[in-house]
C-alpha atoms as a PDB file:
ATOM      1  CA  UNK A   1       1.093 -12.471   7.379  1.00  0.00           C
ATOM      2  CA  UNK A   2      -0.467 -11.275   4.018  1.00  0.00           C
ATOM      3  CA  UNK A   3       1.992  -9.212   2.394  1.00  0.00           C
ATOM      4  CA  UNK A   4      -0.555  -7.903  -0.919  1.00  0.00           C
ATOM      5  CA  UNK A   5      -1.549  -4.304  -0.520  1.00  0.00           C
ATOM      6  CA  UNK A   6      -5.792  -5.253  -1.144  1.00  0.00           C
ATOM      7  CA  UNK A   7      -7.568  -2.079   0.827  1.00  0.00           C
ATOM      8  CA  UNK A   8      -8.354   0.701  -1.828  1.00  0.00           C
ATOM      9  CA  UNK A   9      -7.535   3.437   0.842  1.00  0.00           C
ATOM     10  CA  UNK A  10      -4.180   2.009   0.613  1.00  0.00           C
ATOM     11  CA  UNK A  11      -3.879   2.201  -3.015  1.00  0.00           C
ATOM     12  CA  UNK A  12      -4.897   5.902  -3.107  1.00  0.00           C
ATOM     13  CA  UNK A  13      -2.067   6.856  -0.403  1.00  0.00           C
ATOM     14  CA  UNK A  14       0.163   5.065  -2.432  1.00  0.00           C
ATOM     15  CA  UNK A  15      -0.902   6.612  -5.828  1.00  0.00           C
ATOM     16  CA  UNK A  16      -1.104  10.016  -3.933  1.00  0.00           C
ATOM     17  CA  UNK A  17       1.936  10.091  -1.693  1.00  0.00           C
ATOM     18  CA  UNK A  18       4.268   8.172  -3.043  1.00  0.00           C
ATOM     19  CA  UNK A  19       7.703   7.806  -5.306  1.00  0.00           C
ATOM     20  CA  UNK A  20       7.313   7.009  -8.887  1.00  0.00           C
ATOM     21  CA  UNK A  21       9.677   4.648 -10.303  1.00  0.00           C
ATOM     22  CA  UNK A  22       9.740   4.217 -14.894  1.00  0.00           C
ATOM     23  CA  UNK A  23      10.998   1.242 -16.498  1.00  0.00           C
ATOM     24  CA  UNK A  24      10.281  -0.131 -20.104  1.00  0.00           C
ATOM     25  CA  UNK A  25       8.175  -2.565 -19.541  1.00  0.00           C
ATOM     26  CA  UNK A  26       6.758  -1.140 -16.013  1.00  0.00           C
ATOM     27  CA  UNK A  27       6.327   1.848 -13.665  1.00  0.00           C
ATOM     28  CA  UNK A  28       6.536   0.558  -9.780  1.00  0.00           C
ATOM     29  CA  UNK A  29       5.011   2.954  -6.900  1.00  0.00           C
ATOM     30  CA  UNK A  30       6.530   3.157  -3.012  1.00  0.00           C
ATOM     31  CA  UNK A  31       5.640   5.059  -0.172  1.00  0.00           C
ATOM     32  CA  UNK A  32       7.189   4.402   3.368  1.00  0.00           C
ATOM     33  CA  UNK A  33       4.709   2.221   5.663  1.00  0.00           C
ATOM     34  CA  UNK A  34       4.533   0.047   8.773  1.00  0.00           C
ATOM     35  CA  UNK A  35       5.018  -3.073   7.036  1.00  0.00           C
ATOM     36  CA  UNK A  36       6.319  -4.602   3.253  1.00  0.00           C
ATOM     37  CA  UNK A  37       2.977  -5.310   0.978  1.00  0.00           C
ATOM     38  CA  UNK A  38       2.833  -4.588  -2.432  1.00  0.00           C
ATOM     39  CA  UNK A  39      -0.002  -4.770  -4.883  1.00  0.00           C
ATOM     40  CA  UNK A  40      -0.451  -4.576  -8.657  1.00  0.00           C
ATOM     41  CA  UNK A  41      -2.616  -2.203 -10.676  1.00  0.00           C
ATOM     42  CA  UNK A  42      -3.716  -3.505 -14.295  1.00  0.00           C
ATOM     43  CA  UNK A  43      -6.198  -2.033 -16.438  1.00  0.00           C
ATOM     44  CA  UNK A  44      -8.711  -3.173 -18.638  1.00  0.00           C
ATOM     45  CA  UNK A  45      -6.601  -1.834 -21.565  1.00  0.00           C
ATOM     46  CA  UNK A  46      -4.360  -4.967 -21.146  1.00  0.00           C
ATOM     47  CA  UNK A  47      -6.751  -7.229 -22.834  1.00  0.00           C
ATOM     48  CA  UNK A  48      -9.812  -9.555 -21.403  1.00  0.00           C
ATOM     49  CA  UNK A  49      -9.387 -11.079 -17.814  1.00  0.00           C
ATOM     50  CA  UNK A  50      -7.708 -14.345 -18.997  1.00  0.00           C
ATOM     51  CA  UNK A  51      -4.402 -12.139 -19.791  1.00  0.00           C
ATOM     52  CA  UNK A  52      -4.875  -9.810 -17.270  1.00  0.00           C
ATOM     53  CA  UNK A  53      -4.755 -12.532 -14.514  1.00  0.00           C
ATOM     54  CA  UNK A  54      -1.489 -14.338 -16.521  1.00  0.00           C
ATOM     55  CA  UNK A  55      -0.075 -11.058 -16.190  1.00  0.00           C
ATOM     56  CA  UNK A  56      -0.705 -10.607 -12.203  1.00  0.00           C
ATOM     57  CA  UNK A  57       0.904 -14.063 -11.949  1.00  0.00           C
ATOM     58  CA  UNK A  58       3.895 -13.643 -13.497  1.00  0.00           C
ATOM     59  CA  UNK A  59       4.282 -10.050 -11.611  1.00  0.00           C
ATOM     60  CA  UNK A  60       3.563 -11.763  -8.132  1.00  0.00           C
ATOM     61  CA  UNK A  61       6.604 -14.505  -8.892  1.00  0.00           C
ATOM     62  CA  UNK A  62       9.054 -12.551 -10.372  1.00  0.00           C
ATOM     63  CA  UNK A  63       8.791  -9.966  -7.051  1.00  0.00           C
ATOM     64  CA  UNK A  64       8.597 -12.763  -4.418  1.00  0.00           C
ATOM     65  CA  UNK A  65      12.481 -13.340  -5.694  1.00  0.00           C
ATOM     66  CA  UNK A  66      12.865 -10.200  -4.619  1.00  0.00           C
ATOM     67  CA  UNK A  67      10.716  -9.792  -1.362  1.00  0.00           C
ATOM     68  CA  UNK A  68      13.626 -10.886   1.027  1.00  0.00           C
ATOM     69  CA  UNK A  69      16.213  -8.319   0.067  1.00  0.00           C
ATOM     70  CA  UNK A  70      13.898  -5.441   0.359  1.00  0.00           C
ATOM     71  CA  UNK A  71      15.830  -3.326   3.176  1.00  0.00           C
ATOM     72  CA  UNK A  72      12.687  -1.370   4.991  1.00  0.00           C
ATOM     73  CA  UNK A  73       8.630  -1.230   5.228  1.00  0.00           C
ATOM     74  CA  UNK A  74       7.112  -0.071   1.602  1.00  0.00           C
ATOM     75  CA  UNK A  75       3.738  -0.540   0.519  1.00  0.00           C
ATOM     76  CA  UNK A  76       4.773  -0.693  -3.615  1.00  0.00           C
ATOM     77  CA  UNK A  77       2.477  -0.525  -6.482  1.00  0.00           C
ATOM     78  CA  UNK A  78       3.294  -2.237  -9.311  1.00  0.00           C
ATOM     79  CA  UNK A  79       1.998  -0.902 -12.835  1.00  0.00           C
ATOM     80  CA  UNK A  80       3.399  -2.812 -16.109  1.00  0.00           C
ATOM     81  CA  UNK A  81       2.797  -0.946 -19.169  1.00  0.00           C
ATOM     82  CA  UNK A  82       0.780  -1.960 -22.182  1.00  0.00           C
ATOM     83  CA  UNK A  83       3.162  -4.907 -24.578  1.00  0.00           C
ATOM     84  CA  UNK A  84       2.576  -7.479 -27.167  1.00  0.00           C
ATOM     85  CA  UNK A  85       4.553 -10.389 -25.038  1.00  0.00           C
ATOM     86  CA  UNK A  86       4.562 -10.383 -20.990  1.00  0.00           C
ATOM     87  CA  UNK A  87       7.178 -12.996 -19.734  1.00  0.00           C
ATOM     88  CA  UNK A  88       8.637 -13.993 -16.344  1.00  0.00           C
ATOM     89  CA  UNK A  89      12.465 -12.617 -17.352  1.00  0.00           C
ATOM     90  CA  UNK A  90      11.441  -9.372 -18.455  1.00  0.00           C
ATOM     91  CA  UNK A  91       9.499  -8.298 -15.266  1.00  0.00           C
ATOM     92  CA  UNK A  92      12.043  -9.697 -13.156  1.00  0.00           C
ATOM     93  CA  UNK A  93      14.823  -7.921 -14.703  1.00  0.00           C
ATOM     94  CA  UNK A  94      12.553  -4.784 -14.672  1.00  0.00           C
ATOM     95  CA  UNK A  95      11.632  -5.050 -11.165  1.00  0.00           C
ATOM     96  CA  UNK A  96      15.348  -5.677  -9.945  1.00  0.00           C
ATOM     97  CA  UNK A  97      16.669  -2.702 -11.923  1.00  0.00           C
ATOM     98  CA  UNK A  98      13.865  -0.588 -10.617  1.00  0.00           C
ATOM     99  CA  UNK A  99      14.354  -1.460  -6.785  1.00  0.00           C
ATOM    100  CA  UNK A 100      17.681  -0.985  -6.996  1.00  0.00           C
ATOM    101  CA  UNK A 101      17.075   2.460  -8.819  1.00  0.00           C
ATOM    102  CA  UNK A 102      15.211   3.671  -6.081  1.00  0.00           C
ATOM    103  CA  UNK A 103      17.184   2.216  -3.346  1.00  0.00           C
ATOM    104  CA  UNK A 104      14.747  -0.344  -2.108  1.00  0.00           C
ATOM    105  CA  UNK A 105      17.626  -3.114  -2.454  1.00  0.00           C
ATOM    106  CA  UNK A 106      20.889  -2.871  -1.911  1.00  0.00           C
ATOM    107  CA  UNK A 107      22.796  -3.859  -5.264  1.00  0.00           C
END
């Protein structure tokens, strides 16, 4: 089973229809669904592909730590907001505090 959100259409419900979720260092999307995919959305603004890419990666492994405890079937968005550093700890910090904010894990 994939579990990244790739389809555009699937993007726009998200970005349409969903909850919004604000953090420091991101902003994470949810809307209800059939099964548990998520997907990041990065802009060019970020910085050339090379950093834009390292950026993706460390988003993808700091949520898989989290992918197990999700309670239900989201699709989430994940949007991390323009820094000077990106690191592994901060996003996974960020992306605990902001599931459990909006009750996608249980604390």
């Amino acid at each position: 089973m994939d579990k990244r959100l790739k389809k555009q259409k699937d993007f726009d419900l998200v970005f349409n229809k969903g909850a919004r979720l604000y953090g420091k260092s991101l902003s994470i999307l949810y809307l209800k669904s059939k099964s548990l995919k998520f997907g990041i959305s990065l802009s060019k603004k970020h910085g050339k592909a090379v950093l834009r890419n390292r950026i993706k990666r460390l988003l993808r492994a700091a949520f898989n730590n989290f992918y197990d405890k999700i309670n239900d079937n989201y699709y989430i968005v994940i949007m991390p907001k323009r820094a000077d550093n990106y690191d592994y700890f901060t996003f996974s910090k960020e992306i605990e505090f902001l599931l459990k904010k909006g009750k996608i894990i249980n604390d």
